[in-house]
Structure formats: C-alpha cells, structure tokens
Protein backbone atom coordinates (compact mmCIF):
# COMPACT_ATOMS: atom_id res chain seq x y z
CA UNK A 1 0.00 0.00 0.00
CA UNK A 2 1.19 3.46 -1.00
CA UNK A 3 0.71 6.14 1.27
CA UNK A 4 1.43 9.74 0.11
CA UNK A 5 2.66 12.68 2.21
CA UNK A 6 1.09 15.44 3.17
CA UNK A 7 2.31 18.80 1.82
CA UNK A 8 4.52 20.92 3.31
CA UNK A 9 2.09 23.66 4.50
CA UNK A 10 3.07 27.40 2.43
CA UNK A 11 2.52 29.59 5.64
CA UNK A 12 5.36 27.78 7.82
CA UNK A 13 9.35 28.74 6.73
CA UNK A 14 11.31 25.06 6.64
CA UNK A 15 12.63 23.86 9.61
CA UNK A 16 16.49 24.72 8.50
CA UNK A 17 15.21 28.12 7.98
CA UNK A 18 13.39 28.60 11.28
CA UNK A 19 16.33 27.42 13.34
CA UNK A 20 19.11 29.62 11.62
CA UNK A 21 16.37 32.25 12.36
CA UNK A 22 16.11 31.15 15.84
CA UNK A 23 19.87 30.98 16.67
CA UNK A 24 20.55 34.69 14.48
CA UNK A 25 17.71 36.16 17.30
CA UNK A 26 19.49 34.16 20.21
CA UNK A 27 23.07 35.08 19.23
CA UNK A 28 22.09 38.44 18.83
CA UNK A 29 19.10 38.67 21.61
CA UNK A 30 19.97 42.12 23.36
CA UNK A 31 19.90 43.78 20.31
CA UNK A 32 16.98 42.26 19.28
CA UNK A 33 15.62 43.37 22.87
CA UNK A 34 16.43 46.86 22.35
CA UNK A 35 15.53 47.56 18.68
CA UNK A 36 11.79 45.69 19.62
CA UNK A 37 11.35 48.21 22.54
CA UNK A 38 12.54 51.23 19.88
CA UNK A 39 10.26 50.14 17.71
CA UNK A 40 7.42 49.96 20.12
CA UNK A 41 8.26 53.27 21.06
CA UNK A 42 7.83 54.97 17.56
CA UNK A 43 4.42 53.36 16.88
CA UNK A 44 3.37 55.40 19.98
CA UNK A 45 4.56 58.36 18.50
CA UNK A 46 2.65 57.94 15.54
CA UNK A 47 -0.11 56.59 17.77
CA UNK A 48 -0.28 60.18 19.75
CA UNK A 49 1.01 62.32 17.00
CA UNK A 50 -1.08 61.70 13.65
CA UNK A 51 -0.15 61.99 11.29
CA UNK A 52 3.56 63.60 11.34
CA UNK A 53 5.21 66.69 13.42
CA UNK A 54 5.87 69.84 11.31
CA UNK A 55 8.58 72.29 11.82
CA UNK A 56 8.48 75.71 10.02
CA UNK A 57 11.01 74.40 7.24
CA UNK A 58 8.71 71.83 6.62
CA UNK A 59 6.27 73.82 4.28
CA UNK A 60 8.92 74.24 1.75
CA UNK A 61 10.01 71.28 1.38
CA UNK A 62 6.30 69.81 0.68
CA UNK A 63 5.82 72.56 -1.62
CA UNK A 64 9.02 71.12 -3.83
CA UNK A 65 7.27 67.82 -3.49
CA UNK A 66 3.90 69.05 -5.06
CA UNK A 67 5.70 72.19 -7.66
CA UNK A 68 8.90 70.23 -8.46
CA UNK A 69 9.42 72.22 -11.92
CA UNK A 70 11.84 74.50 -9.96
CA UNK A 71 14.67 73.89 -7.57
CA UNK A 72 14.35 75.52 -4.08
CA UNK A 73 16.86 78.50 -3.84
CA UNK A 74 17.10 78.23 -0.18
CA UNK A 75 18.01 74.78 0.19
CA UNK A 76 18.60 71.30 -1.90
CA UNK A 77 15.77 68.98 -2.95
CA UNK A 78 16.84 65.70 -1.99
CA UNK A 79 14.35 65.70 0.37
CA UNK A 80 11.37 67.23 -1.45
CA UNK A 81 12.35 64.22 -4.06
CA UNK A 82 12.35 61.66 -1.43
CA UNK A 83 8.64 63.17 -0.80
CA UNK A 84 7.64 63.14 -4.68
CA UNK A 85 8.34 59.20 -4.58
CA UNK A 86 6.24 58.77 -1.78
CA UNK A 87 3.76 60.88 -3.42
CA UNK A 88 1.31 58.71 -5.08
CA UNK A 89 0.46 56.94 -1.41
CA UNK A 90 -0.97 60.92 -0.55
CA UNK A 91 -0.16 60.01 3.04
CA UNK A 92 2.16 62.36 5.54
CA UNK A 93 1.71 58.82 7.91
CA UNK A 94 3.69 56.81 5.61
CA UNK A 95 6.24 59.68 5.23
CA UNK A 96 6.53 59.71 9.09
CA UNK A 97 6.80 55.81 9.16
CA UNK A 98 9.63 55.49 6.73
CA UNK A 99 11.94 58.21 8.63
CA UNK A 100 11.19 56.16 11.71
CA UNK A 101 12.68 53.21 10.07
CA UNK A 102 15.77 55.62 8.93
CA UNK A 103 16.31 56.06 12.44
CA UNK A 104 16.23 52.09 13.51
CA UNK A 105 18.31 51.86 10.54
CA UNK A 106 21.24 53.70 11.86
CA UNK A 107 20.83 51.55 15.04
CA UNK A 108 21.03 48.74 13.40
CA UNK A 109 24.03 50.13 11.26
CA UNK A 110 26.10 50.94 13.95
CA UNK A 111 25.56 47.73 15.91
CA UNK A 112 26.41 45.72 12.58
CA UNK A 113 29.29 47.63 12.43
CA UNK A 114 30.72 47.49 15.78
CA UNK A 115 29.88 43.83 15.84
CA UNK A 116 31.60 42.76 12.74
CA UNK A 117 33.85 44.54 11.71
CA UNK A 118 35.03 45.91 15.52
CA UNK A 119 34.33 42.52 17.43
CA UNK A 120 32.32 44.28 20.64
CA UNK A 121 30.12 41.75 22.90
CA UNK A 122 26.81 42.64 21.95
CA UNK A 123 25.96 44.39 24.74
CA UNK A 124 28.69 46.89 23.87
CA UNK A 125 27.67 47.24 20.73
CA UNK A 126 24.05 47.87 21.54
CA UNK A 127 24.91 50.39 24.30
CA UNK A 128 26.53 52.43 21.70
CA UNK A 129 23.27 52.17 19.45
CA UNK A 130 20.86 52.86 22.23
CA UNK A 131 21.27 56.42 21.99
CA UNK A 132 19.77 56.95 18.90
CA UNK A 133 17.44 54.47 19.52
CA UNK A 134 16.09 55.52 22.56
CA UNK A 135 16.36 59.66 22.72
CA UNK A 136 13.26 61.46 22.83
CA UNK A 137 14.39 64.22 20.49
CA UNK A 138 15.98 61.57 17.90
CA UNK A 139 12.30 59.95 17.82
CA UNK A 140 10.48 63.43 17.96
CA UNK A 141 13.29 64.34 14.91
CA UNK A 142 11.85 61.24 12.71
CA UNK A 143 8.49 62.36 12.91
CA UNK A 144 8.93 65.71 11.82
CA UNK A 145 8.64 66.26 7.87
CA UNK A 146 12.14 67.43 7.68
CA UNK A 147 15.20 66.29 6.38
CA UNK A 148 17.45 65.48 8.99
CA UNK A 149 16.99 61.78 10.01
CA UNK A 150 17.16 61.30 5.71
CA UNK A 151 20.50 62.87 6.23
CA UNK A 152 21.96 61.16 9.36
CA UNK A 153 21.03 57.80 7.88
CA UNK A 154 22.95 58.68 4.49
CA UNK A 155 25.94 59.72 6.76
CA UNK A 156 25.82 56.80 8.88
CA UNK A 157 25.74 54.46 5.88
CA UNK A 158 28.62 56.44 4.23
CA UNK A 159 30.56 55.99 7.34
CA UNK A 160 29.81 52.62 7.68
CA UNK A 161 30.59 51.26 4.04
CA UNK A 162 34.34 53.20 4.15
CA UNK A 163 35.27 51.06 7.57
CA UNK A 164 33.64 47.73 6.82
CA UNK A 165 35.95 47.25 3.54
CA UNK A 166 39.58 47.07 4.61
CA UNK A 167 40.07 47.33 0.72
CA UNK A 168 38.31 49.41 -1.05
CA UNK A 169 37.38 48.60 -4.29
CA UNK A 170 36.40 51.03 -7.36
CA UNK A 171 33.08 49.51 -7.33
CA UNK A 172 32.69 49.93 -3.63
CA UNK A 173 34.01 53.70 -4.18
CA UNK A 174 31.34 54.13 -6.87
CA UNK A 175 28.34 53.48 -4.23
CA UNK A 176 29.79 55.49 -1.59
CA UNK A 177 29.94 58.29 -4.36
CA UNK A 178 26.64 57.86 -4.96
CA UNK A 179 25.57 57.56 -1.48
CA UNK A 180 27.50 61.38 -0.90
CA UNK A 181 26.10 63.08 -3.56
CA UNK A 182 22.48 62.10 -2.35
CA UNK A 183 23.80 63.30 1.13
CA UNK A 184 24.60 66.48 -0.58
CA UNK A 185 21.65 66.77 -2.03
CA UNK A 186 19.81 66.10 1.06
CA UNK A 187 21.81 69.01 3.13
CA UNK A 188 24.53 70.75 1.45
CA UNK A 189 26.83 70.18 4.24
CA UNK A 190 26.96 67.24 2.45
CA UNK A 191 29.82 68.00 -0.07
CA UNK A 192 32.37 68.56 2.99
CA UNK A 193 31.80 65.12 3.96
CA UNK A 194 32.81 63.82 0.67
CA UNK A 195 36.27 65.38 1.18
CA UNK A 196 36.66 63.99 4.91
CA UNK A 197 36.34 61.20 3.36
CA UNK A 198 38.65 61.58 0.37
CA UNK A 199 41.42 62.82 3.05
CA UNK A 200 40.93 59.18 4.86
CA UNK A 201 41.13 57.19 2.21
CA UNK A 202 43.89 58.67 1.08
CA UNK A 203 45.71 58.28 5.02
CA UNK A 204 44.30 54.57 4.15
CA UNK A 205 46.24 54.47 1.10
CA UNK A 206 43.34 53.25 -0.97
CA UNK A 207 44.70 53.95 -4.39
CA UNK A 208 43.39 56.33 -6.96
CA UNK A 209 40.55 54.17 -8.65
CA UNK A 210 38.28 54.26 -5.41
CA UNK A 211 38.90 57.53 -4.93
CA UNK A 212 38.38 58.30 -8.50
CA UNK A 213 35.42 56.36 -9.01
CA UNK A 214 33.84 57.94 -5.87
CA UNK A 215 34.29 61.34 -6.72
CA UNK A 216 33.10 60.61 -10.44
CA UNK A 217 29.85 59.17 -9.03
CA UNK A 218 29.26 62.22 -6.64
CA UNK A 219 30.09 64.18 -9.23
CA UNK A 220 27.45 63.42 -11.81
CA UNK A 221 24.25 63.76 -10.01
CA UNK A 222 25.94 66.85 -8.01
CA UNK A 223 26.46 68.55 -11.70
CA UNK A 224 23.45 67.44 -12.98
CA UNK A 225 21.66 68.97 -10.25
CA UNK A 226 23.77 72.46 -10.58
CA UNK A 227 22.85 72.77 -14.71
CA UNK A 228 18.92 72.39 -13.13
CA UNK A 229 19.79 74.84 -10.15
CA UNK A 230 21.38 77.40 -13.45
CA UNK A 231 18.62 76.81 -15.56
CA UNK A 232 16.04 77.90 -13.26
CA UNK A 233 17.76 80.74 -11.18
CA UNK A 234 20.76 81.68 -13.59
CA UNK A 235 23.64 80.55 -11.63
CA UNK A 236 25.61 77.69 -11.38
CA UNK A 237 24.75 76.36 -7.44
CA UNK A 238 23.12 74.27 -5.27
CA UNK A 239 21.59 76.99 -3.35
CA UNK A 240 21.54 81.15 -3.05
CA UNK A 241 21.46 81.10 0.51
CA UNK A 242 24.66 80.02 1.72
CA UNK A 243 26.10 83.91 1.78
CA UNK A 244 22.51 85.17 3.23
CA UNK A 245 22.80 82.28 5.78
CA UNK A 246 26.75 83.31 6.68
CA UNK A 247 25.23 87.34 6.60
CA UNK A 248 22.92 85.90 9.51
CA UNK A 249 25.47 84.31 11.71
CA UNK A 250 28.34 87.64 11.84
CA UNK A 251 25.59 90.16 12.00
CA UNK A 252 25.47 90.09 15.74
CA UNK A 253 29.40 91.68 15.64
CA UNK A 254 29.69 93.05 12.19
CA UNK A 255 30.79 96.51 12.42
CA UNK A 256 31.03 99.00 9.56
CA UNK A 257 32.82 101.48 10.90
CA UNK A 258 35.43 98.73 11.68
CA UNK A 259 34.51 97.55 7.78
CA UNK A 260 35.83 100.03 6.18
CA UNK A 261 32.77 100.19 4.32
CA UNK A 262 32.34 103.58 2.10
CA UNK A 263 28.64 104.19 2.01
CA UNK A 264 28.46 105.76 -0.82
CA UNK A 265 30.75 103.56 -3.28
CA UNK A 266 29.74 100.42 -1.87
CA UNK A 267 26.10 100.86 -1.55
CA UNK A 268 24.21 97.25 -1.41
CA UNK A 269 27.34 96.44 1.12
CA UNK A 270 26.03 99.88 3.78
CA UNK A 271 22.39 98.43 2.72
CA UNK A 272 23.45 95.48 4.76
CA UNK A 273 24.66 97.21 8.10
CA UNK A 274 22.95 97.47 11.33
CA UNK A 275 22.24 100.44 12.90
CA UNK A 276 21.98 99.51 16.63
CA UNK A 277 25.58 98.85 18.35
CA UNK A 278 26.91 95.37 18.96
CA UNK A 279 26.01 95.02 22.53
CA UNK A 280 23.13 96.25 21.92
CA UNK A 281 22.03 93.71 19.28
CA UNK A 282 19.32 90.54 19.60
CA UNK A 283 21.22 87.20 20.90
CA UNK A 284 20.01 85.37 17.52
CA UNK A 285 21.39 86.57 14.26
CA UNK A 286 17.90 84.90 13.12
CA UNK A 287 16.40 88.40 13.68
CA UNK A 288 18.75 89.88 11.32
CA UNK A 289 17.59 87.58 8.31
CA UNK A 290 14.52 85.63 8.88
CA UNK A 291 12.36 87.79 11.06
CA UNK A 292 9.99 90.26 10.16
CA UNK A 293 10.68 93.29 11.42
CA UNK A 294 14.33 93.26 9.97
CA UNK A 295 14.12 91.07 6.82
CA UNK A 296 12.89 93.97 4.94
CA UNK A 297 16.37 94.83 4.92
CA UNK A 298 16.93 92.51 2.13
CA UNK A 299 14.25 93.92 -0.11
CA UNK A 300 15.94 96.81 -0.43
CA UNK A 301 17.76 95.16 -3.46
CA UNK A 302 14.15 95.36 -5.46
CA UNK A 303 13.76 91.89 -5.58
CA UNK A 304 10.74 90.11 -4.25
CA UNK A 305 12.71 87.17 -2.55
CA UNK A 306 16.07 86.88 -0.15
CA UNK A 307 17.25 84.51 -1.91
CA UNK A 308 18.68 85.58 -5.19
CA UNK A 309 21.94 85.39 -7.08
CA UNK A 310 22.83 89.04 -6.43
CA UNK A 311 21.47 88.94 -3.09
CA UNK A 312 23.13 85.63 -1.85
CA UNK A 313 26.85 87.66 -3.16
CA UNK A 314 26.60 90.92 -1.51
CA UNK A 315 25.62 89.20 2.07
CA UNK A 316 28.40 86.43 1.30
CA UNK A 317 30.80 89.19 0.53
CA UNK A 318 29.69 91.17 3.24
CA UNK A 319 29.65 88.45 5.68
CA UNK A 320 33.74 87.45 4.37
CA UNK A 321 34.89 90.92 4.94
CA UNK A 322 33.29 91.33 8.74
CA UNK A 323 35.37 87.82 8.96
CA UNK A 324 38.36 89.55 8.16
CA UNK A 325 37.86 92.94 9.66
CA UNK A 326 36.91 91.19 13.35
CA UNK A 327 38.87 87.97 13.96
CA UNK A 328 38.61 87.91 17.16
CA UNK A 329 34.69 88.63 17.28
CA UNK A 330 33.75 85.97 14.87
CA UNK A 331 36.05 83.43 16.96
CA UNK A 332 34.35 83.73 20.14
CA UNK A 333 30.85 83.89 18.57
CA UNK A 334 32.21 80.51 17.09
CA UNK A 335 33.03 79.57 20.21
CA UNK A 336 30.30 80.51 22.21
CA UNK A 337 27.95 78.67 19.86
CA UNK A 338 29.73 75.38 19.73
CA UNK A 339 30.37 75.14 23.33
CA UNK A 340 26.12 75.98 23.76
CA UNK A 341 26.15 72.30 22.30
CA UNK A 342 27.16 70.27 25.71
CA UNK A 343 25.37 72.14 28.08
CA UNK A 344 23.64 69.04 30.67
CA UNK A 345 20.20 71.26 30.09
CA UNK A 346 18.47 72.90 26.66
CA UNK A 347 18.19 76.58 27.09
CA UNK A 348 15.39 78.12 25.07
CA UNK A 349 16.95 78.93 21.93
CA UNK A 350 17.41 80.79 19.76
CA UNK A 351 13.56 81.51 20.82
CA UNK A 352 10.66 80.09 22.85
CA UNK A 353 8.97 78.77 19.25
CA UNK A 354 11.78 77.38 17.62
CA UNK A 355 12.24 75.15 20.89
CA UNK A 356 8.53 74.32 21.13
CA UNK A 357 8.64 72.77 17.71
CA UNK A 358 11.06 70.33 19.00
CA UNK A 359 8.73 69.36 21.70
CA UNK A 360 6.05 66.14 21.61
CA UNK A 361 3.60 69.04 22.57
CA UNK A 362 -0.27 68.30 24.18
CA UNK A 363 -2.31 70.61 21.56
CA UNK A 364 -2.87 70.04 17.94
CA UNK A 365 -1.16 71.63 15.23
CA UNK A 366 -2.69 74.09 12.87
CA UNK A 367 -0.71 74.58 9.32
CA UNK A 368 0.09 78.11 8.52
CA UNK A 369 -1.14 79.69 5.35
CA UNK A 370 1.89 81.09 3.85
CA UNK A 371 2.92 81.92 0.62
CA UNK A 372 4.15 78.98 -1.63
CA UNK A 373 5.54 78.69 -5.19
CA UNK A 374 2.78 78.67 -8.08
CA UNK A 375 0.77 80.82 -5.96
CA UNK A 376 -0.19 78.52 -3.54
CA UNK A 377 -0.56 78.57 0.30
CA UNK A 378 1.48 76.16 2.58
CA UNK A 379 -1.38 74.48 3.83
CA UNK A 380 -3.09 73.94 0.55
CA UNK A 381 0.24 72.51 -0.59
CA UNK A 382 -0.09 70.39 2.11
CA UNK A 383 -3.60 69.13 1.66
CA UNK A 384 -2.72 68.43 -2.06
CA UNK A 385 -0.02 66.25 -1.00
CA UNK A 386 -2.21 64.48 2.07
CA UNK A 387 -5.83 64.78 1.11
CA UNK A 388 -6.46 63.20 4.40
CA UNK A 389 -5.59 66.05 6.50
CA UNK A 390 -8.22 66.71 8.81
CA UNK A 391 -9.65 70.46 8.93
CA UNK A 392 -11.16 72.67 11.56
CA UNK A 393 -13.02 75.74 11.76
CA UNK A 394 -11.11 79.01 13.26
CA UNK A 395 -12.55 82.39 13.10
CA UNK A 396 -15.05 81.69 10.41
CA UNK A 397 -12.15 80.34 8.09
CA UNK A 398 -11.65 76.28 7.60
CA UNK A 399 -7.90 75.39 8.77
CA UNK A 400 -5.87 72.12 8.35
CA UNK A 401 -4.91 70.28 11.05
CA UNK A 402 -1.09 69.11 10.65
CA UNK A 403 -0.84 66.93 13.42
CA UNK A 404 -3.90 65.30 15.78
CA UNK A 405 -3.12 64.78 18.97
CA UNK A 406 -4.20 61.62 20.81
CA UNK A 407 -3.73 60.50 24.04
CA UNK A 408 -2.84 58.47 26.23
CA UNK A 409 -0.10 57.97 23.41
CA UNK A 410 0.78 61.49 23.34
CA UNK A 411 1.01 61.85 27.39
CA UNK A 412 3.63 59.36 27.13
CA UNK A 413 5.70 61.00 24.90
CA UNK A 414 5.45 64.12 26.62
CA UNK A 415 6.52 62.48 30.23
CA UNK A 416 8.79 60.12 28.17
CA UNK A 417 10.67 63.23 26.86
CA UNK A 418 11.66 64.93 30.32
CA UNK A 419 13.23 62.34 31.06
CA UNK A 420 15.08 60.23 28.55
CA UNK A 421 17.41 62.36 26.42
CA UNK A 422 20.65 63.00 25.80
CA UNK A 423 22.16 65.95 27.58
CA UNK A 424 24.67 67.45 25.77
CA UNK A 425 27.61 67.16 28.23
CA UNK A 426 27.19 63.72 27.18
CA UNK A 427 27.99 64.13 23.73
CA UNK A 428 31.02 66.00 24.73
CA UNK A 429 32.16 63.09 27.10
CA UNK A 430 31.77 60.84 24.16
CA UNK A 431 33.47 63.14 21.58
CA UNK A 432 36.48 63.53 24.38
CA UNK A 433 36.81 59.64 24.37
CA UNK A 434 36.31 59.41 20.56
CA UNK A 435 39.73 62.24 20.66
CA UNK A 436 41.67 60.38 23.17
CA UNK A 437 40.88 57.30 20.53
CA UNK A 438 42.58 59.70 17.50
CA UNK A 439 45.36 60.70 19.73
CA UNK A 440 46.67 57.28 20.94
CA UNK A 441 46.82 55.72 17.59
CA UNK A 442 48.93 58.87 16.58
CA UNK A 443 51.03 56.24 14.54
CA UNK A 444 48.25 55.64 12.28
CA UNK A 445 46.52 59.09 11.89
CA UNK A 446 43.65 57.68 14.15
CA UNK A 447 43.31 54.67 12.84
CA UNK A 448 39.52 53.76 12.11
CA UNK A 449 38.21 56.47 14.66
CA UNK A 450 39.57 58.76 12.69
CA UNK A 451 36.68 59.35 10.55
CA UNK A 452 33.07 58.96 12.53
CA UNK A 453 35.39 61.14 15.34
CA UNK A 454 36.40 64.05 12.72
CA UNK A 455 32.62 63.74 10.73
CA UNK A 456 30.62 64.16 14.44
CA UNK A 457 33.32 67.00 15.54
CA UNK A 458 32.90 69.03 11.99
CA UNK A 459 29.02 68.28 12.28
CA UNK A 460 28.71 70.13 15.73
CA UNK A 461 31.49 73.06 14.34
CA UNK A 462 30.02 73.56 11.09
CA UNK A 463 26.66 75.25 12.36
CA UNK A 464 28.43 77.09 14.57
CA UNK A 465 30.58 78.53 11.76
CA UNK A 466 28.59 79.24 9.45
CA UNK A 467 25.08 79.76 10.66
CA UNK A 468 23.60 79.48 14.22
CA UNK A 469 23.41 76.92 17.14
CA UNK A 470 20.33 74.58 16.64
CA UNK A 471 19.40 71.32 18.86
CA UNK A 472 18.48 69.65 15.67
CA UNK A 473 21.81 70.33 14.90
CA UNK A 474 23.45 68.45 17.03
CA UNK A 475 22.02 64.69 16.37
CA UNK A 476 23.54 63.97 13.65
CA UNK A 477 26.52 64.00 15.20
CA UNK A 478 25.80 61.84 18.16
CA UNK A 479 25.74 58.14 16.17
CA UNK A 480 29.36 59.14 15.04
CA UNK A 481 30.22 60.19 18.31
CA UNK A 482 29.18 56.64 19.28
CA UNK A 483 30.95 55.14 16.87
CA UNK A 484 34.24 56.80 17.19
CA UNK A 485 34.03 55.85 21.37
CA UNK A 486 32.70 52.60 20.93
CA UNK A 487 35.69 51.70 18.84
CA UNK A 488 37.97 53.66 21.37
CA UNK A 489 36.99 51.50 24.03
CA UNK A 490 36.79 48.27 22.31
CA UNK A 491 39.73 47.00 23.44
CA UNK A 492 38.64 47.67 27.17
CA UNK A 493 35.56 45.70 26.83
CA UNK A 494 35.55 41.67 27.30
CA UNK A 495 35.05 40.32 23.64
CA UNK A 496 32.77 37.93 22.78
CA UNK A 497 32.90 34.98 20.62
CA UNK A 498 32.89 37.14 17.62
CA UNK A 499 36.07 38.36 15.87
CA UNK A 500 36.68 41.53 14.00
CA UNK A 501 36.16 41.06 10.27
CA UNK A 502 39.49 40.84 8.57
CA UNK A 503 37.69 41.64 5.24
C-alpha cells in the first residue's frame, strides 16, 4: 500500500530556515531586545502624534514635493524628491513611518558595524546604538517632515561602508559616491563630507581608482543637479542662501565702521549694516535675516525674494569681509555657539517657538497659510499632498490640522521626553573619548576612529561657523560620536565569541 505525504504547508518557513532564524535572534538577543522596545516606542509616537510633526522648514520642502518644476533657492531637494516618490500613497503617515525606520536603521548600522567589523560583545555594541534608539528628540526628529533623520542615515551608511571594507574597491568607491552626492543633495553640508572622506582614504592608502570612481559618481548627479539649479535661477549652485545664511550668523558683531565700508561707493554692502551697536544687538542673528521686522532689509535690493543670485553675493561678501575685519569677534561667537552644544540642560533657543517645535507638545497643530511657489498657500500645498488632512473651523475660516493629537499615546511622549534624552555634556564626554581614541593611535593618523570622530566633531562646528546653534543640529553628530568611542573603548571591553572582520 502506498501512502502519500502530506504537503509541506506554504505559511510555515522550513525547519532549516526557522532554526538559523532562531539561533541569528538568540546570538544576537539584546539587540533584538532593544531595537523591539525602539520600535514599540515609535508606533506610539505615531499613535499620539497623527499623522507627522511639522517644523516651520517643513512647508517648503512639501511645496518642492507638489511644484517640483523648480529647484528651491534656499536649500537642496533631496528631500522634497524623497517626498515626490512617496507621493502617489498621498499620506504624511507613511512619510513619518519610513523616517522612523531611517532612524532604527542607523541603530542597526552601527551595531552591525561594531559587531563585525570591531568585534564588541553585543551588549557593547548595543549600548553604543541605544542612543539613537532611545532619545526622545531623535524619535520626535523622525516624525517631523524634515530632512534630517534622511541625512543622518545617508551619513551613517557612508561611514559605515568606508570602515567595513579594509580594501576598497572602485566599485565599492562608486556606491559610496553615490551615497555622498544624495547626502549632498539632502543638506549641502553634504559635499564637505565627501572630502573627509577623500582625506581618509587617502591616510588609508586606498589607491586612486576608489577615490576616483567615488568622486566621479558624486560628481554626476551633483552637476546634474547644478545645470537644473542654473537653468532655473541663472547661476551655477546648489543653493543662493549660503552667503545670506553666513550674513545671519556675523551680523550680531559686524561693524562698519570697523569695515571700512564707504557708504556711498559700496552701496548694497552699507544696505546690509545694522544700525543699533553690537552690545546692543538681539542674541540670535535669526532676527537679522529671517524675522519680520528686519528682513525687509533685504528687499531693499528690489527683488521680491532673499534669496537671489545678487542677493546671496553681496551678504556672502559682506559676511567674508566682517570675517576679516573682526577675527577675534567671529572666533568667540564661534566659540560661544559650539560650546552651547554640551550644556547638561536645553536653554530656550534661539527663541521660545523654535524650541517648542522640538517638543512632543499636548495641543494640535494648525498649518500656517503662507505663501508657496505657483501661488499657492502652505497648507493647501499640504492638503494636495495628504488629502487626508483633517480640517477645523477658526474664526469663520476652515484650517488644516497638521498633526492630531491623541492621548494616552501622546502623554507618554510628553513624560517620556523629560526624562530620557541626551544631555549634551554627554555628547562631549563621548566626543572627548572618541579624541583620546585619534590621539593614541597617533602612529596611524587615528586609525579607524579617525573618521566617525572628525565627521561628528565638523558636524557640531560647522553650524556654529557658518550659521547658528540649533538642537536639531546636534544629532547627527551623536551616532558618530558613538561610533568613534565605541571603537575607542573596544579593546577595554571583554570580547565575545565574535572576531573583528578581517575583510
């Protein structure tokens, strides 16, 4: 008698399968145990917060996403494209959902790394991912419809790719390229990142076809980009802003007296100075180019917009020579700034809304109706993009609601945040250990901290420098600072089975 075997039932993985999947959780269970708690956490945020957090650069960047004809002159529009391919789902939820997976993405990223290719226990490893994890303003960061967690996980991945390959390959240096010029894209700060990493793979003595093919591939879509940017505003760039933005951060010490500026042979320069005396000045420079009751100051050029070719010069060139006329000033407002970034509390700055809008807040959040490109409003533009943005009735005029608040999911996050965050004399602890990591492998130029210590330090200069301390600033730097003290301290920490990679 023949007897014939059931099937193997479609809904259950093979038993090989199940056990490699079993032993991959066990060997790896404390991460596992920390990235399922992470998760948890961000499905409460979009629980309490529906359906995504909105900060005021947020409006623009939708407004690329629904008018993409024309490049943004204020900023790149990697992001705004990263919101055109989401598009077609018309959902602001989904948007939100995806950045929280950027964010366990770097977690994961950095514990890969510091597992395989440094060989830390992985409890080491996931102590050095649980700050981005688990910090309230990292999670509150992902739910905003911004740009920055888009941009930490492209630098993260960069960062990770150059130290997982001992060798680097052309190939290799093609994708990193590629990854770098999206980076760019996403935040112009991007472009100094691709020469960090040109300078250590050069210390690496990598050869010239990595470096060439990286630099080739970065190129391309960086170019491509700029003959766009030309076509629409008439200059070769990636933004007009970058001499308004520099304008904002010396006009609390430019002096024109001290200038040498001739008022009446250098006229759009004296356009640009401040009448009231140094010490007598605002303590944000944002009053001086984004604010109302001083950004007429820019108009006075006859052009409806800041940002413009001949606008973005003069307040570049203007900005260069207060550089150069007062050293000293633009030093300690350097300083000043970048120190403001390990303070143990966060001071309200640079003003009282600014720091609101990185707060899991208890009301509901009402889009403005600004001005956007094709003669739209922001919240129309928004509404286009989300059609299921719910509305309300203010003053006799129906508003959209940006975010709906819902608790008890929402009284969490609120609590939650008070309490678990990373104060910044923290990040300086870990950017001090990631230094003392750089300085005792003198013999090799750093050595593999090297890089994640130099990209976190120029991350937390570079605002500082060249525009104005901002919190959201600041986390983009911490999973490098991680990374660079992790692998410090490796060597201090009992090793577990696994060995570093020698690949």
């Amino acid at each position: 008698m023949v007897t014939v075997a059931d099937p193997p039932r479609l809904d259950t993985p093979p038993a090989g399968a199940r056990a490699r999947l079993l032993a991959f959780l066990h060997r790896h269970r404390v991460f596992a145990a920390v990235l399922a708690a992470a998760f948890a956490l961000r499905v409460v945020t979009m629980l309490g917060y529906g359906p995504a957090l909105w900060f005021n650069d947020s409006y623009e960047y939708v407004s690329g996403a629904v008018h993409p004809e024309r490049p943004s002159a204020l900023r790149p529009n990697g992001y705004s494209f990263w919101l055109l391919l989401l598009r077609p789902f018309r959902s602001f939820g989904l948007v939100a959902f995806t950045q929280h997976l950027m964010g366990l993405g770097v977690g994961v990223l950095l514990y890969a790394l510091l597992r395989r290719r440094f060989g830390l226990p992985g409890w080491g490893a996931a102590l050095a991912a649980a700050p981005v994890l688990f910090d309230a303003y990292q999670i509150q960061l992902e739910h905003l419809i911004m740009s920055d967690t888009m941009f930490i996980l492209l630098v993260v991945g960069v960062v990770t790719l150059v130290l997982w390959h001992r060798r680097m390959t052309w190939p290799m240096g093609a994708v990193i390229g590629l990854l770098l010029a999206i980076t760019a894209l996403t935040r112009s700060i991007g472009l100094p990142i691709l020469a960090l990493v040109v300078v250590y793979l050069l210390v690496k003595r990598s050869g010239w076809k990595p470096i060439t093919a990286m630099v080739t591939a970065c190129a391309i879509p960086v170019a491509g980009y700029m003959a766009w940017f030309a076509s629409a505003h008439g200059n070769v760039a990636m933004t007009n802003s970058d001499g308004a933005i520099l304008y904002m951060r010396t006009a609390l010490f430019a002096d024109c007296n001290r200038m040498s500026i001739d008022k009446r042979r250098e006229l759009e320069l004296a356009l640009l100075c401040i009448s009231e005396p140094p010490r007598e000045r605002h303590f944000s420079g944002q009053k001086y180019l984004w604010w109302a009751q001083n950004g007429q100051r820019f108009h006075a050029f006859g052009v409806g917009t800041t940002f413009t070719p001949e606008m973005n010069k003069t307040a570049g060139d203007f900005a260069k020579r207060a550089i150069l006329s007062q050293p000293g000033d633009y030093l300690a407002l350097v300083a000043r700034d970048f120190f403001r970034a390990f303070h143990w509390d966060r001071p309200r700055f640079p003003d009282a809304n600014t720091y609101r809008q990185y707060e899991f807040l208890p009301e509901n959040k009402v889009l403005p109706a600004w001005s956007s490109p094709k003669g739209g409003t922001t919240d129309r533009d928004a509404q286009i993009y989300d059609p299921g943005l719910p509305t309300t009735q203010i003053e006799g005029r129906l508003r959209v609601i940006g975010t709906d608040v819902h608790d008890p999911w929402a009284a969490f996050l609120q609590g939650y945040q008070r309490i678990v965050r990373l104060p910044g004399i923290v990040l300086g602890a870990l950017l001090l250990i990631g230094l003392g990591g750089v300085v005792v492998r003198w013999r090799t130029l750093g050595g593999p901290v090297l890089l994640p210590w130099l990209a976190a330090f120029g991350l937390v200069l570079a605002p500082a420098a060249t525009a104005e301390f901002d919190y959201r600033y600041l986390l983009p730097a911490v999973p490098l600072a991680c990374l660079a003290a992790a692998i410090t301290l490796r060597r201090g920490i009992r090793f577990s089975r696994v060995r570093p990679s020698r690949g």
